[in-house]
N, C-alpha and C. Protein backbone atom coordinates (compact mmCIF):
# COMPACT_ATOMS: atom_id res chain seq x y z
N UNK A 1 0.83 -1.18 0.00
CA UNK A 1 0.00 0.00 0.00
C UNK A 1 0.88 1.25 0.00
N UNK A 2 0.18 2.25 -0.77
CA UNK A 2 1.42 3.48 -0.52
C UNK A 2 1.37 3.82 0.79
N UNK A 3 2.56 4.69 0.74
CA UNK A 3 2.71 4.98 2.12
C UNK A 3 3.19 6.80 1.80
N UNK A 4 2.47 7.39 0.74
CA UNK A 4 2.62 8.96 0.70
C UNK A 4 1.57 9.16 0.89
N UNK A 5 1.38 10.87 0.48
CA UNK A 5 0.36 11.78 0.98
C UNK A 5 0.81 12.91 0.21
N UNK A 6 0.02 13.84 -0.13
CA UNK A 6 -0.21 14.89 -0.43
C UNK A 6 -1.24 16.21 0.26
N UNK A 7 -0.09 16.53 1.56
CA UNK A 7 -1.36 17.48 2.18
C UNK A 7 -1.07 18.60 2.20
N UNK A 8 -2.49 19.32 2.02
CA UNK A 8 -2.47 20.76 1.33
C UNK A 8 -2.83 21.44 2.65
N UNK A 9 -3.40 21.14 4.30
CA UNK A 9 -3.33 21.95 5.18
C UNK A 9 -2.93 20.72 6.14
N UNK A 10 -2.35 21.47 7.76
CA UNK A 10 -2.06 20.04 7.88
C UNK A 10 -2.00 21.26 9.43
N UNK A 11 -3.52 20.72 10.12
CA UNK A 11 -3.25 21.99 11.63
C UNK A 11 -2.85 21.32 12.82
N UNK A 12 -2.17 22.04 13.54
CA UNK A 12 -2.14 21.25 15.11
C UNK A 12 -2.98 21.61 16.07
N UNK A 13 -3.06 20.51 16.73
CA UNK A 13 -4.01 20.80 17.89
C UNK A 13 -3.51 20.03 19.13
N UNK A 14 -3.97 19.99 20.29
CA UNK A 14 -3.53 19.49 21.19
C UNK A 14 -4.40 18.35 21.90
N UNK A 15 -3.97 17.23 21.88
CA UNK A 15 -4.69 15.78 21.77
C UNK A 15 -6.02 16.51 23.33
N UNK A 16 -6.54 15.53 23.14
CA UNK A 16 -7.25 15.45 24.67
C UNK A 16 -7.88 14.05 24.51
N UNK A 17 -6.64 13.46 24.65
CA UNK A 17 -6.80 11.90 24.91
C UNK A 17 -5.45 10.88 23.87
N UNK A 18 -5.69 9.65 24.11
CA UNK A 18 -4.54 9.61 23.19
C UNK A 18 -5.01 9.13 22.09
N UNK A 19 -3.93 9.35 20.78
CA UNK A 19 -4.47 9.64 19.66
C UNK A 19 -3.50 8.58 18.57
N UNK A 20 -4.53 7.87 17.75
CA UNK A 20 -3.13 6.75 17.09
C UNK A 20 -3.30 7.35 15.65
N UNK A 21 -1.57 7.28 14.98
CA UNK A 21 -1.90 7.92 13.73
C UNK A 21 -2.37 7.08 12.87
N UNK A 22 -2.95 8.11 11.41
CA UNK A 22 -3.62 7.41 10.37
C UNK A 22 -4.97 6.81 11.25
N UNK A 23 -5.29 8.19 12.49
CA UNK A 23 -7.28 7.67 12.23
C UNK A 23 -7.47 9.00 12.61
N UNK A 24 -9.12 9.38 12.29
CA UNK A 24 -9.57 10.41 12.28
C UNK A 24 -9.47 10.68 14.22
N UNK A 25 -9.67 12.79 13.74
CA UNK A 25 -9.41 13.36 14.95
C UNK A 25 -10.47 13.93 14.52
N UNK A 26 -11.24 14.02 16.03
CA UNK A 26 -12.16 15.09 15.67
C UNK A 26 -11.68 16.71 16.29
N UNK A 27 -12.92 17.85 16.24
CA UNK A 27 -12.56 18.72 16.27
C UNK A 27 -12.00 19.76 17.75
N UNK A 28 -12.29 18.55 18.55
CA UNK A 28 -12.18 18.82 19.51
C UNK A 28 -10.67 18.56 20.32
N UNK A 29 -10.08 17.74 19.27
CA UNK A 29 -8.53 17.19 19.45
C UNK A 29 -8.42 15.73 19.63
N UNK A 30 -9.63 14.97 19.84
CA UNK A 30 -9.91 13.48 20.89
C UNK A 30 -9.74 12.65 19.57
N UNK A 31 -9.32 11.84 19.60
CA UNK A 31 -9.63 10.17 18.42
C UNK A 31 -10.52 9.95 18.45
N UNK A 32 -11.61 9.89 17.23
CA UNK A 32 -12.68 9.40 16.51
C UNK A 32 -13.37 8.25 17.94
N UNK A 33 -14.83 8.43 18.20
CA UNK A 33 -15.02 7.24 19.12
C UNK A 33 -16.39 6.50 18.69
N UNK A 34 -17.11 7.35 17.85
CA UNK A 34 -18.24 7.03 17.58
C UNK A 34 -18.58 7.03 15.59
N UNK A 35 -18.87 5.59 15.27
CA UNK A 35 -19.04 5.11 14.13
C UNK A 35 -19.99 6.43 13.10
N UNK A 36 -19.36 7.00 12.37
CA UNK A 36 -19.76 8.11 11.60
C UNK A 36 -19.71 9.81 11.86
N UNK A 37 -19.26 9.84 13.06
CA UNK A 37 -19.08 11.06 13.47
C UNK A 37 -18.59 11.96 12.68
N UNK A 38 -18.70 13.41 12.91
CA UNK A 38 -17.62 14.35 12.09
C UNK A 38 -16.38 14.52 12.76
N UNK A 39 -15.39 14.11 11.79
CA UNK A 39 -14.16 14.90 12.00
C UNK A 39 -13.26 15.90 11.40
N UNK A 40 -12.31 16.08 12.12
CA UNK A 40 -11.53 17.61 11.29
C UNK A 40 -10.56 16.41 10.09
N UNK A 41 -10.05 15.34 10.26
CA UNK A 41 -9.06 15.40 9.46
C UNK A 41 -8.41 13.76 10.34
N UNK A 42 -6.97 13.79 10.04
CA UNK A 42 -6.20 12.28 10.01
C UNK A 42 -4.92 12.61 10.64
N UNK A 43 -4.81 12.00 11.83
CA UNK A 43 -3.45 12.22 12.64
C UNK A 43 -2.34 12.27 11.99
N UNK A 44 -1.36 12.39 11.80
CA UNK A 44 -0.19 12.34 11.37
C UNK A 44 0.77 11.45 12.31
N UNK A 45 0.79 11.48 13.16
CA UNK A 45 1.94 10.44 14.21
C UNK A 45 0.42 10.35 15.52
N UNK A 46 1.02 9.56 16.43
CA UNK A 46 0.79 9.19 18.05
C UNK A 46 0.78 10.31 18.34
N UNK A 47 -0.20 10.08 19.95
CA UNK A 47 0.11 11.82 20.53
C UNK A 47 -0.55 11.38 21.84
N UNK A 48 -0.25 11.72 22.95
CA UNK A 48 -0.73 11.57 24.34
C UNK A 48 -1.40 12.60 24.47
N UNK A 49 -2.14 12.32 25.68
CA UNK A 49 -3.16 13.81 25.67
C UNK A 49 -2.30 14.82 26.41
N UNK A 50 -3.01 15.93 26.35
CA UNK A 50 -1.52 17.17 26.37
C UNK A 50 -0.85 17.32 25.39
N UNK A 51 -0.58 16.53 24.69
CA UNK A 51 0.51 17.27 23.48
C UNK A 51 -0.23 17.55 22.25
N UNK A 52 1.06 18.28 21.10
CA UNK A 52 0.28 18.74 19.92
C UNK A 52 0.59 17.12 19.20
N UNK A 53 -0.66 17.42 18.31
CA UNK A 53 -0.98 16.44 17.26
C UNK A 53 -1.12 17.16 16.03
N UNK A 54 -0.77 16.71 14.96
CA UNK A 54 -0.83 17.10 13.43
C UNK A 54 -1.77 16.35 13.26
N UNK A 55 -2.51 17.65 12.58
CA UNK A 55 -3.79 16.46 11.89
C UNK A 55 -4.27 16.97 10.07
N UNK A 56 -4.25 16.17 9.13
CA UNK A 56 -4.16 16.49 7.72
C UNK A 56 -5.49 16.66 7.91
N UNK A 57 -5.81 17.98 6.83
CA UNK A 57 -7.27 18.55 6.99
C UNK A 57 -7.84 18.55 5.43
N UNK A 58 -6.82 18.18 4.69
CA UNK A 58 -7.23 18.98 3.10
C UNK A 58 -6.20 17.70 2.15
N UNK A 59 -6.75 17.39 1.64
CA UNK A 59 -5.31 16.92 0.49
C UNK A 59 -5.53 15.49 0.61
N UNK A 60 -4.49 14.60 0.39
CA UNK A 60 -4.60 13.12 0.36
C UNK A 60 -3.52 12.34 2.00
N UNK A 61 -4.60 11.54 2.76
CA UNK A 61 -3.70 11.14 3.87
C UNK A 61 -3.42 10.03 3.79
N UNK A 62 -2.71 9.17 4.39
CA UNK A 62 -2.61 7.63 4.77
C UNK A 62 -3.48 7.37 5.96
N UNK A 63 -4.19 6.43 5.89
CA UNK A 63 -5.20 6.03 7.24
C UNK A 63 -5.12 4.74 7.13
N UNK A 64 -5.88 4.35 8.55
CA UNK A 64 -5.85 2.87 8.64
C UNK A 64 -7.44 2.50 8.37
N UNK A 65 -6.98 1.17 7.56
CA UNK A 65 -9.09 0.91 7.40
C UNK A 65 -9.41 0.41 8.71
N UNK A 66 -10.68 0.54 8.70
CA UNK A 66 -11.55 -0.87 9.90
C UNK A 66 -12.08 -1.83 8.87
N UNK A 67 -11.94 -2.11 7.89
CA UNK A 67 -12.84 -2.86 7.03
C UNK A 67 -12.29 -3.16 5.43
N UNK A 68 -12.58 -3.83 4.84
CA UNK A 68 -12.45 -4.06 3.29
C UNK A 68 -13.06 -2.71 2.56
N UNK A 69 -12.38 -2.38 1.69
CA UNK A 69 -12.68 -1.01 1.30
C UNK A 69 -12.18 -0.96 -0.39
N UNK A 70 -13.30 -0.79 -1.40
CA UNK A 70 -12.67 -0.63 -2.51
C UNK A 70 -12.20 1.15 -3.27
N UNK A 71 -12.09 0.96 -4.28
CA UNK A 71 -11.23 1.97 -4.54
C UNK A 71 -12.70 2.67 -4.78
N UNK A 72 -12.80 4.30 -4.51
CA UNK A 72 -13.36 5.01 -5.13
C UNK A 72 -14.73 5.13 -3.75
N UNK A 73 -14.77 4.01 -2.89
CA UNK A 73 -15.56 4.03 -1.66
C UNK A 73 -15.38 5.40 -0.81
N UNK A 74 -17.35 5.86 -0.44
CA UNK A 74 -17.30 7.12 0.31
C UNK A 74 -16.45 6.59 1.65
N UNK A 75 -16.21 7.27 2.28
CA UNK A 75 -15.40 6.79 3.74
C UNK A 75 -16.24 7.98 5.20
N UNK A 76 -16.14 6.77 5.80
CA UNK A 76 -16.67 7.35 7.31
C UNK A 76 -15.79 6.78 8.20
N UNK A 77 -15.83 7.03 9.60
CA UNK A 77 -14.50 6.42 10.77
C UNK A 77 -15.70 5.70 11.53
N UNK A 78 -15.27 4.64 12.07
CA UNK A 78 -15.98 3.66 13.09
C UNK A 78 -15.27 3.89 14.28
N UNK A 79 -15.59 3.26 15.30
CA UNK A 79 -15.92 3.89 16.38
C UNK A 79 -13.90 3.70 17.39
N UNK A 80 -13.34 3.45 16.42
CA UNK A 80 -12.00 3.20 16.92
C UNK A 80 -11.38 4.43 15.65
N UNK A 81 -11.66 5.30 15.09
CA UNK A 81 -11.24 6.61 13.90
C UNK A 81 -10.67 5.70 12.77
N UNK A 82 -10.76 4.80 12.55
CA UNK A 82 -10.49 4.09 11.25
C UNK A 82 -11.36 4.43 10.41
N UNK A 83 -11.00 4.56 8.92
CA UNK A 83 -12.06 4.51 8.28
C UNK A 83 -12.44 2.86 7.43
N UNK A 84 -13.75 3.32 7.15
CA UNK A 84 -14.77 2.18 6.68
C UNK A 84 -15.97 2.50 5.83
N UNK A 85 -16.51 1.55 4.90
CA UNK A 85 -16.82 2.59 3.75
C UNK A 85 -18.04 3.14 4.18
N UNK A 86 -19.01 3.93 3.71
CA UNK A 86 -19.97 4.56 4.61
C UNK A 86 -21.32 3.95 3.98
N UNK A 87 -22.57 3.72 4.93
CA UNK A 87 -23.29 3.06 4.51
C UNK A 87 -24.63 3.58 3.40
N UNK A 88 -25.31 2.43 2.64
CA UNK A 88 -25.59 3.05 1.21
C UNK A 88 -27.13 3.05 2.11
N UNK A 89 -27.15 4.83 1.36
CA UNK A 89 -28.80 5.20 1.84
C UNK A 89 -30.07 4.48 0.94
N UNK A 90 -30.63 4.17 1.20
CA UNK A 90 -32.10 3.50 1.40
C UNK A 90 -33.26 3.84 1.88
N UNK A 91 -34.26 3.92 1.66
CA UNK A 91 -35.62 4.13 1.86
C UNK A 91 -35.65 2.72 3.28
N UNK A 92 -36.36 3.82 4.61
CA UNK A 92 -36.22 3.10 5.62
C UNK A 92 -37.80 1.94 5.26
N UNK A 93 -37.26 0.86 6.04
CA UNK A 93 -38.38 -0.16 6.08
C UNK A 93 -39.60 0.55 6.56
N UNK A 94 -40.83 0.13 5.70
CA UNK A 94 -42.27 1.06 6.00
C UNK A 94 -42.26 2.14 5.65
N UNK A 95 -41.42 2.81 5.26
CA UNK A 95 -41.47 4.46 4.79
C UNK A 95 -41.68 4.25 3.41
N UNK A 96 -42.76 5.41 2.78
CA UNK A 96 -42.88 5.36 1.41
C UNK A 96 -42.11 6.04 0.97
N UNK A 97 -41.24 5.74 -0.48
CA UNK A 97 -40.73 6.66 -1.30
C UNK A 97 -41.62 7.39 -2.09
N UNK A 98 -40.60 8.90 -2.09
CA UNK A 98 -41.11 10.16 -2.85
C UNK A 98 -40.82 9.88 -3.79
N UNK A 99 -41.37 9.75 -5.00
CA UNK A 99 -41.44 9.81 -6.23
C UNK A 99 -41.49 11.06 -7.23
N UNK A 100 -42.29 12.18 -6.58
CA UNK A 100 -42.73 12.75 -7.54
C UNK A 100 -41.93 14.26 -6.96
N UNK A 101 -42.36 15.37 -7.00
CA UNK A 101 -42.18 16.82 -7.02
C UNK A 101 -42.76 17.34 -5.99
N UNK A 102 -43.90 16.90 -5.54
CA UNK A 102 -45.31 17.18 -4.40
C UNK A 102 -44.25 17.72 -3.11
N UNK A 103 -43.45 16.93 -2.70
CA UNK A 103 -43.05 17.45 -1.48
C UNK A 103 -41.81 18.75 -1.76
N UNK A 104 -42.02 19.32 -2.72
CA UNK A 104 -41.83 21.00 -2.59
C UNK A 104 -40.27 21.30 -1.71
N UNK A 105 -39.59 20.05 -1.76
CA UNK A 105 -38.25 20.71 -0.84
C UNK A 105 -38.31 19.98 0.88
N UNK A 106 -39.74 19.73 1.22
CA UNK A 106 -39.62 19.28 2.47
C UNK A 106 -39.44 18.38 3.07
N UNK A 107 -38.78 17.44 2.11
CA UNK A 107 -38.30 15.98 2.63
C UNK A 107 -37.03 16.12 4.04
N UNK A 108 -36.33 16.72 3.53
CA UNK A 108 -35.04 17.07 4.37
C UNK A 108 -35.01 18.06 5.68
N UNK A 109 -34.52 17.91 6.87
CA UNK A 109 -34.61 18.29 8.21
C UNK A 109 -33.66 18.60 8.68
N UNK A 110 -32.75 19.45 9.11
CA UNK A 110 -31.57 19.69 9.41
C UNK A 110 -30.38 20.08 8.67
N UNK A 111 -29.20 19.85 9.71
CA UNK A 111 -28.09 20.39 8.52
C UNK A 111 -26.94 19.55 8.60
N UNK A 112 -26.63 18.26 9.77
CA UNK A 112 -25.71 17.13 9.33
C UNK A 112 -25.96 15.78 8.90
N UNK A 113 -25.53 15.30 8.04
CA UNK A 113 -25.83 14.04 7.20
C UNK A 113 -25.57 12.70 8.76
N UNK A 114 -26.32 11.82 9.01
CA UNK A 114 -26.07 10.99 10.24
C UNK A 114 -24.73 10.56 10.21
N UNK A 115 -23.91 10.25 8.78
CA UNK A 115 -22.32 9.55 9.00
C UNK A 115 -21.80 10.76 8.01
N UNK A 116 -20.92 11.43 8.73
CA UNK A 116 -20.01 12.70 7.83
C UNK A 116 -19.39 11.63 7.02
N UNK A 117 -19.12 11.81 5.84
CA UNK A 117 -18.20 11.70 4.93
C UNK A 117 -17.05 12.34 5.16
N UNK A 118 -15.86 11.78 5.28
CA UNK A 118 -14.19 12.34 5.68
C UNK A 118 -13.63 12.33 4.48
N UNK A 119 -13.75 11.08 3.45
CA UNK A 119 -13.17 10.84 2.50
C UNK A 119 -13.58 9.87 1.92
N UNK A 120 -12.26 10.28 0.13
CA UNK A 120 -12.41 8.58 -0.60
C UNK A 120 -11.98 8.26 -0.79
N UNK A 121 -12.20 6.69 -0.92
CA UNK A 121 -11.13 5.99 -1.41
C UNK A 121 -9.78 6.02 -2.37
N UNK A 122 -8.51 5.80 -2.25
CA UNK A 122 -7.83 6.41 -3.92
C UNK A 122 -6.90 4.76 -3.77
N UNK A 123 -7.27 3.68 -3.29
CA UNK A 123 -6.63 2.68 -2.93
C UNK A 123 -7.72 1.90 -2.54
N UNK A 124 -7.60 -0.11 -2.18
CA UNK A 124 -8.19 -0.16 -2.05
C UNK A 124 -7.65 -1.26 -0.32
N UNK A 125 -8.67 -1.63 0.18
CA UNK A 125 -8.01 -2.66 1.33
C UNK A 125 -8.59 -3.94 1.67
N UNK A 126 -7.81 -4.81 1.69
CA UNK A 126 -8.33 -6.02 1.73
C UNK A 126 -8.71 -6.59 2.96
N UNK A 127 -8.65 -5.52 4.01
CA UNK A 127 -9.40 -6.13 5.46
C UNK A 127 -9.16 -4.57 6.35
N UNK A 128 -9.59 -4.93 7.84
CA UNK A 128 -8.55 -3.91 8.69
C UNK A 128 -7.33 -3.74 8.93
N UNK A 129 -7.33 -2.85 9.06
CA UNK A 129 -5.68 -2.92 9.23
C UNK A 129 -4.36 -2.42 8.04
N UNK A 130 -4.98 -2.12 6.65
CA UNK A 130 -4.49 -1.84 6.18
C UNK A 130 -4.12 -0.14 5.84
N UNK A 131 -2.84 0.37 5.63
CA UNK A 131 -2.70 1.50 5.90
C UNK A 131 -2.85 1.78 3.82
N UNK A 132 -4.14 2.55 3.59
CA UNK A 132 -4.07 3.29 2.26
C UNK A 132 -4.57 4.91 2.11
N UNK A 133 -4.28 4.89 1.30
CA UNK A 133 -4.14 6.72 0.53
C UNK A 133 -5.21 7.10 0.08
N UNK A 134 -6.15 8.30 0.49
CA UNK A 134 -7.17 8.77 0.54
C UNK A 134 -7.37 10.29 0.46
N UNK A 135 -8.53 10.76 -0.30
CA UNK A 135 -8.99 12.11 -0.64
C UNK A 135 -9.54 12.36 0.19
N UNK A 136 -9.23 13.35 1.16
CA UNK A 136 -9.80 13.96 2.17
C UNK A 136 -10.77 14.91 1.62
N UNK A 137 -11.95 14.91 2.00
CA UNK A 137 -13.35 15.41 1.70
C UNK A 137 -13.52 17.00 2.64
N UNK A 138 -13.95 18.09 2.07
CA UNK A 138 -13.90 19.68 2.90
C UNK A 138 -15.00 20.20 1.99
């Protein structure tokens, strides 16, 4: 798997907790804990809490998967900041689909999607654990 990157912002922050590289940080400084959350971006090294952490915000990072992941897959972090591919929306069981025009805009409620999208795929992985190269999503 490669092992470059291409990052176009790359901010520090100061962990508040400890932090393993190549998984998402959120914005608060902490490692990813909850399956879809938003985050700022992708550690760059280890970091104990108290210290600064680099975290790639823009550009292409190395991360670690949680999962089999093909190339070109949206990406979300599971509940350890790995990413994993994000799950495909569907019409919930018993809910009717909109078909037509009638609902005028008012299908939609809010303003965050339930699993942020972080990134995509530019590699692909054949289980967890594998470290590949990814388009960070802004």
């Amino acid at each position: 798997m490669s092992q470059q990157n291409i990052s176009v912002l790359t901010l520090t922050l100061i962990a508040s907790g400890a932090v393993t590289a190549n998984r998402g940080i959120g914005f608060d400084g902490a490692q990813a804990t909850s399956q879809g959350q938003k985050v700022m971006g992708s550690a760059v090294t280890d970091s104990n809490s108290g210290s600064a952490v680099a975290v790639i915000t823009n550009g292409t990072a190395i991360m670690e998967s949680g999962a089999a992941i093909s190339i070109g897959d949206s990406l979300i972090v599971d509940s350890q900041g790995r990413i994993i591919p994000a799950s495909t929306l569907a019409v919930a069981s018993g809910a009717t689909p909109v078909t037509g025009s009638a609902a005028n805009g008012a299908i939609l409620e809010g303003s965050d999607l339930p699993e942020f999208i972080i990134a995509d795929a530019m590699q692909a992985a054949s289980a967890a654990g594998k470290m590949i190269e990814v388009l960070l999503r802004r």
